[in-house]
Protein backbone atom coordinates (compact mmCIF):
# COMPACT_ATOMS: atom_id res chain seq x y z
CA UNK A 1 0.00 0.00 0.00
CA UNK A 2 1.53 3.11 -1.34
CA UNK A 3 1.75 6.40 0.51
CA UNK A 4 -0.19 5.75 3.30
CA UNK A 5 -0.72 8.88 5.62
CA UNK A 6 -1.72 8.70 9.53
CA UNK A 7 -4.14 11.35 10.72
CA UNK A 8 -4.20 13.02 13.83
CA UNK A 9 -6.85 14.62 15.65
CA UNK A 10 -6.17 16.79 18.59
CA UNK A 11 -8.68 18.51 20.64
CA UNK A 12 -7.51 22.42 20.57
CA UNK A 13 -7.48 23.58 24.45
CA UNK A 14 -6.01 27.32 24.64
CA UNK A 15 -6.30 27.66 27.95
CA UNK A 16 -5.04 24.19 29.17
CA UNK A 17 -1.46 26.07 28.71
CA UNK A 18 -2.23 29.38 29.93
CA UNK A 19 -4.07 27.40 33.43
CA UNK A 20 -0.97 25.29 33.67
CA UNK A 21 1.43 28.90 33.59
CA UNK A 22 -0.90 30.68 36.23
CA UNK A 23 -0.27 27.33 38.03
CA UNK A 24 3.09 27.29 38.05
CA UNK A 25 3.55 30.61 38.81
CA UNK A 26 0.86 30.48 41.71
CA UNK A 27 2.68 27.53 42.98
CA UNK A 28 6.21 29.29 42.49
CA UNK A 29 4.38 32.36 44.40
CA UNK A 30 3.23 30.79 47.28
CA UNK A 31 6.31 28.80 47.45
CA UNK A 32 8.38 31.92 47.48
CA UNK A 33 6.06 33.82 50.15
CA UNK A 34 6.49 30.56 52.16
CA UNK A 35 10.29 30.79 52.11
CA UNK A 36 9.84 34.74 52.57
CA UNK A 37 7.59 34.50 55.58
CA UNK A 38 9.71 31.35 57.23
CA UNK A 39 13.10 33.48 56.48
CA UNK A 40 11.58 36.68 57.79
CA UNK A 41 10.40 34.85 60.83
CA UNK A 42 12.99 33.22 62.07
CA UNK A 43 15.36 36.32 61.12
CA UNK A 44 13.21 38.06 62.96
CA UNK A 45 13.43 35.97 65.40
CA UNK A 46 16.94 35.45 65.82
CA UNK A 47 16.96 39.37 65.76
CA UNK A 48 14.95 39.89 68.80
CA UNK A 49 17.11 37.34 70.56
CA UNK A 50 19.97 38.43 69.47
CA UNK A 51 18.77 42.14 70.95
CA UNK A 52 17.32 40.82 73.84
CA UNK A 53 21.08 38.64 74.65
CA UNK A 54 22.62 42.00 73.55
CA UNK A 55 20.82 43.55 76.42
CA UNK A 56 20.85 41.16 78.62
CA UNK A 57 25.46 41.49 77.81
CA UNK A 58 24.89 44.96 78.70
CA UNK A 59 22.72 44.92 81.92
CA UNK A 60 25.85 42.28 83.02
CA UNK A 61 28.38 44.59 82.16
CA UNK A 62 26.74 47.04 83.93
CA UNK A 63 26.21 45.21 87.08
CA UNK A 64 29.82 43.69 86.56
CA UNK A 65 31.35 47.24 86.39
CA UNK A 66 28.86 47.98 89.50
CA UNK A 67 30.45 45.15 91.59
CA UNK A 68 34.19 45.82 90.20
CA UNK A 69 33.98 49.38 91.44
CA UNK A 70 32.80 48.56 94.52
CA UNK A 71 35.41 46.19 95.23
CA UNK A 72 37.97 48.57 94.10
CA UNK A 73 36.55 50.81 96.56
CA UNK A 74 36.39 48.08 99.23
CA UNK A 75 40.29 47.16 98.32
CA UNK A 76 41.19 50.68 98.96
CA UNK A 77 39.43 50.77 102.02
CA UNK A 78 41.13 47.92 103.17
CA UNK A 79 44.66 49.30 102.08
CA UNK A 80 44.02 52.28 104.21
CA UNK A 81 42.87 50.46 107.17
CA UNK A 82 45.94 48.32 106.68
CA UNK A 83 48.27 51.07 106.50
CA UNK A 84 46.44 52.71 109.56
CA UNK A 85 47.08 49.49 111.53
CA UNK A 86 50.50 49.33 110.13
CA UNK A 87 51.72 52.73 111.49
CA UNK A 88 49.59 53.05 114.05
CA UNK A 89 51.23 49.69 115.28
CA UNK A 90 54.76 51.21 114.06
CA UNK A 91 54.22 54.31 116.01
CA UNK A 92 52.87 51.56 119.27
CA UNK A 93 56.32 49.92 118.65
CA UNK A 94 58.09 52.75 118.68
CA UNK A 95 56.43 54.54 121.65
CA UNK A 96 56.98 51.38 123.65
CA UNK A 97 60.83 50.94 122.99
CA UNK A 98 61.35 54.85 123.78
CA UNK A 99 59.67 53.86 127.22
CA UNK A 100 61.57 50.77 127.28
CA UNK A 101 64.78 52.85 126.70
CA UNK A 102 63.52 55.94 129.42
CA UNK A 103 62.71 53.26 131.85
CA UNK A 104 66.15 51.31 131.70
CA UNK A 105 68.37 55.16 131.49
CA UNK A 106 65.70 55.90 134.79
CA UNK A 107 66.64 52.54 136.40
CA UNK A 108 70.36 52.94 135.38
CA UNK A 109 70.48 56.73 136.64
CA UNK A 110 68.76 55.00 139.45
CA UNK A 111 71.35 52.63 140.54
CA UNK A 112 73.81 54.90 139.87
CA UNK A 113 72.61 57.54 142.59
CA UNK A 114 72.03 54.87 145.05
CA UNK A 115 75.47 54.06 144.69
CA UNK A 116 76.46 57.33 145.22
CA UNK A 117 74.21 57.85 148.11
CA UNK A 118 75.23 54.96 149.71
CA UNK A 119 79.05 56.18 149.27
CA UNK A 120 78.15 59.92 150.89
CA UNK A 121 76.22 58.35 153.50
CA UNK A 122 78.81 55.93 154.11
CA UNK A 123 81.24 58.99 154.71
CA UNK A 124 79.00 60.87 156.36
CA UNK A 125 77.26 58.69 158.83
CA UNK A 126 77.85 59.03 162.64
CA UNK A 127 76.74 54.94 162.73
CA UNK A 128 79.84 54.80 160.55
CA UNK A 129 81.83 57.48 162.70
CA UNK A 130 84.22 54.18 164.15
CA UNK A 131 84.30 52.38 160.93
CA UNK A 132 87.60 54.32 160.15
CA UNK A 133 89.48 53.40 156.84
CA UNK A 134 87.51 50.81 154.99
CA UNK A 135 87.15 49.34 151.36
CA UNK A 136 83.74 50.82 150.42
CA UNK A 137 83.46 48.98 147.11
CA UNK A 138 85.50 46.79 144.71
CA UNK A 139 85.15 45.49 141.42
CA UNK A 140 87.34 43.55 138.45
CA UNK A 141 86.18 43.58 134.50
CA UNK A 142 87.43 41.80 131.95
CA UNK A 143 88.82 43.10 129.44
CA UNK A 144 87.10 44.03 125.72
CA UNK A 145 87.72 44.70 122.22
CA UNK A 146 89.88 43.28 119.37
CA UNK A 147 93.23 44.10 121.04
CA UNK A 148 92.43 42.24 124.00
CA UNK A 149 94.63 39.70 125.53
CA UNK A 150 92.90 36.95 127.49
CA UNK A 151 93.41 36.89 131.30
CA UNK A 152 93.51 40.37 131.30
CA UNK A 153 91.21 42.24 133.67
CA UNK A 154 90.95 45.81 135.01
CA UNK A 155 89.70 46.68 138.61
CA UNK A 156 88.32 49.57 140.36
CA UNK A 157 88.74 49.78 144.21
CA UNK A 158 86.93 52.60 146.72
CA UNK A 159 88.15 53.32 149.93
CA UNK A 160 86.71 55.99 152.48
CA UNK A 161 86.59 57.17 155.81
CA UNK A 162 84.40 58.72 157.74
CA UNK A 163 84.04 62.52 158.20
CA UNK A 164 84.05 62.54 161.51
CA UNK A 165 88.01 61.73 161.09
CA UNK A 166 89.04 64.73 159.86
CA UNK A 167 93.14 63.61 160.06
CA UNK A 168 94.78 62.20 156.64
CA UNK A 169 95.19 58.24 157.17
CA UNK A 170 97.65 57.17 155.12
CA UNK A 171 98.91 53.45 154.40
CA UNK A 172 99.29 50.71 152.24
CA UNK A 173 96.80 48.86 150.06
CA UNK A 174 98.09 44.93 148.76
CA UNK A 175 95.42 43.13 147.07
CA UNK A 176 96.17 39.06 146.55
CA UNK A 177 94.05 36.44 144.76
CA UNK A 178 93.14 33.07 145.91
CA UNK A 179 92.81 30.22 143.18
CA UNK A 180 93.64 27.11 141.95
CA UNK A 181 96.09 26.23 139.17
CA UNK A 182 96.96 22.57 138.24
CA UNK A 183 94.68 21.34 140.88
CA UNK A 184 96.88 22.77 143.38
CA UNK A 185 95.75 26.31 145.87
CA UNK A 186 98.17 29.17 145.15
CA UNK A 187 97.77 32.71 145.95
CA UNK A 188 99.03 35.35 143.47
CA UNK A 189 99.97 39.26 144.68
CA UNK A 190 98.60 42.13 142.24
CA UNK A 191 102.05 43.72 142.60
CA UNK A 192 103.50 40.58 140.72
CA UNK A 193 100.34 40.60 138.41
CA UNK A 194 99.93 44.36 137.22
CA UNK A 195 100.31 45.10 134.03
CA UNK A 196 100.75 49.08 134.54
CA UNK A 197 102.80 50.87 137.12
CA UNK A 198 100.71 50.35 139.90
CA UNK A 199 102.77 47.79 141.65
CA UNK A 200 103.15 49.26 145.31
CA UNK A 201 99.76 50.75 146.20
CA UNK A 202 99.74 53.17 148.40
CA UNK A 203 96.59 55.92 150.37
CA UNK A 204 96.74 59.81 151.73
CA UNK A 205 93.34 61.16 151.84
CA UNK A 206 90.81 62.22 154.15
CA UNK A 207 87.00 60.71 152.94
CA UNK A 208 87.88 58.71 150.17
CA UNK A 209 90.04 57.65 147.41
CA UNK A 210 90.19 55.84 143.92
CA UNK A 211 92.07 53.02 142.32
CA UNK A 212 92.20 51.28 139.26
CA UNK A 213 94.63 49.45 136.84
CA UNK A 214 95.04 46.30 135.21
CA UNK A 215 96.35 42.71 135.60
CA UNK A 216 96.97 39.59 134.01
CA UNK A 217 96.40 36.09 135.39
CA UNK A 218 98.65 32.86 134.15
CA UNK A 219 97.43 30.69 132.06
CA UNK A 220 95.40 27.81 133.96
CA UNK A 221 94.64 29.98 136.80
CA UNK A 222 90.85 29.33 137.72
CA UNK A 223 90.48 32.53 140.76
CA UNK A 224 88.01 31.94 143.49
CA UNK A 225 88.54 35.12 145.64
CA UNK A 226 90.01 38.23 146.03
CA UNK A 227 91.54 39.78 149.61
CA UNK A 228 91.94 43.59 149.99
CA UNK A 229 94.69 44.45 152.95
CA UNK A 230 94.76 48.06 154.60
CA UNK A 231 97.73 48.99 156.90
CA UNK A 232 97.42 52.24 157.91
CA UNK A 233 99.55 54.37 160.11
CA UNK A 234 97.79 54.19 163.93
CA UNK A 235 95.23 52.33 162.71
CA UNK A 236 94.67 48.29 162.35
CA UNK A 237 95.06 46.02 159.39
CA UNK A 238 92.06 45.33 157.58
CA UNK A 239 91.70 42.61 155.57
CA UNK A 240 88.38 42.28 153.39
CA UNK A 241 87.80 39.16 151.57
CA UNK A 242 85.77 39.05 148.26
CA UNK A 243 84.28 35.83 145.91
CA UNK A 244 84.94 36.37 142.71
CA UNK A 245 81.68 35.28 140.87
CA UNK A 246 80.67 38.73 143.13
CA UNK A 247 83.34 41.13 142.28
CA UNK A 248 83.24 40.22 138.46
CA UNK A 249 81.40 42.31 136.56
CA UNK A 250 80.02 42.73 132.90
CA UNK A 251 82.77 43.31 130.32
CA UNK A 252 83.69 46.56 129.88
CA UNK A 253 86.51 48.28 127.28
């Protein structure tokens, strides 16, 4: 069969197309105010919290600054407190050891007038008026400081008489020391000991009179007491003895 031809028929429907475009582009409408209002909403959203967390930072900050200042204020309060305390306590510290020091100079100034009071009155006293020559004090220090040599020691010796002998007494003083040296006794003069020129000791005087000087002890020599002799024209010999532990006194230079 030659040239056969197939025949179509198709319904003509305009506004199939044109219903099919206002669908698409309803559907692409609605689709695109969906997106719109989901975007803006949750933007939105996220804008408000983000404000609201923004504000919330701020209020913190705020209250953080608040408390930081406060404790700043607190600290510096404290530092001057402490500093009050501090030199209020210095200035306690130092008030007490100037007291300290005005108490000790009284108590030293102290001693040292009842010493001297006790030397007038031992010169002036009519209980004292028969006492006649006497040693009124006597003392030994050892010696101080980078030059010194060991066994070397210094003494001071006081004698007086009383007022109510108004003659010059004069004499001789000899001072000996009692001791032990290689577990044997053995008595030692201060003439053979002095280390100055005060060998022969001699007194003139009418109420009182001074000595002092220096003497070495051998090595080994352990002293355990000290005599003072007085020979005096017309009058009899004294002799005073003296421990050591009590006539040794604080070093001195």
């Amino acid at each position: 069969m030659k040239g056969s031809h197939k025949i179509v028929i198709a319904q003509h429907r305009p506004w199939r197309r044109w219903f099919l475009i206002g669908g698409v582009s309803a559907a692409v409408l609605l689709g695109g105010w969906g997106v719109y209002s989901y975007t803006r909403a949750h933007t939105v959203s996220d804008f408000e919290r983000a404000q609201l967390e923004r504000d919330r930072l701020h209020s913190d900050n705020r209250d953080l600054s608040q408390k930081l200042r406060a404790a700043l204020s607190e600290n510096q309060q404290l530092k001057d407190q402490a500093a009050y305390l501090s030199r209020s306590q210095q200035i306690d510290d130092g008030a007490c050891t100037t007291v300290k020091q005005s108490l000790a100079s009284m108590q030293a100034e102290s001693a040292d007038l009842r010493e001297q009071l006790s030397f007038y009155r031992g010169i002036v006293s009519p209980a004292e008026s028969q006492a006649g020559v006497r040693v009124f004090e006597f003392k030994v220090y050892g010696s101080a400081g980078k030059d010194a040599a060991p066994g070397v020691y210094k003494y001071d010796l006081v004698l007086i008489q009383s007022v109510r002998h108004d003659k010059r007494v004069d004499g001789d003083l000899s001072v000996s020391f009692e001791g032990v040296r290689g577990g044997a006794k053995q008595t030692l003069k201060l003439a053979d000991l002095s280390t100055d020129n005060n060998k022969n000791l001699v007194f003139s005087f009418k109420y009182f009179e001074e000595f002092s000087g220096s003497f070495r002890l051998p090595e080994g020599f352990k002293p355990l007491r000290a005599t003072v002799t007085l020979e005096g024209d017309g009058t009899p010999r004294i002799d005073d003895d003296y421990d050591w532990n009590k006539i040794m006194q604080e070093t001195r230079s």
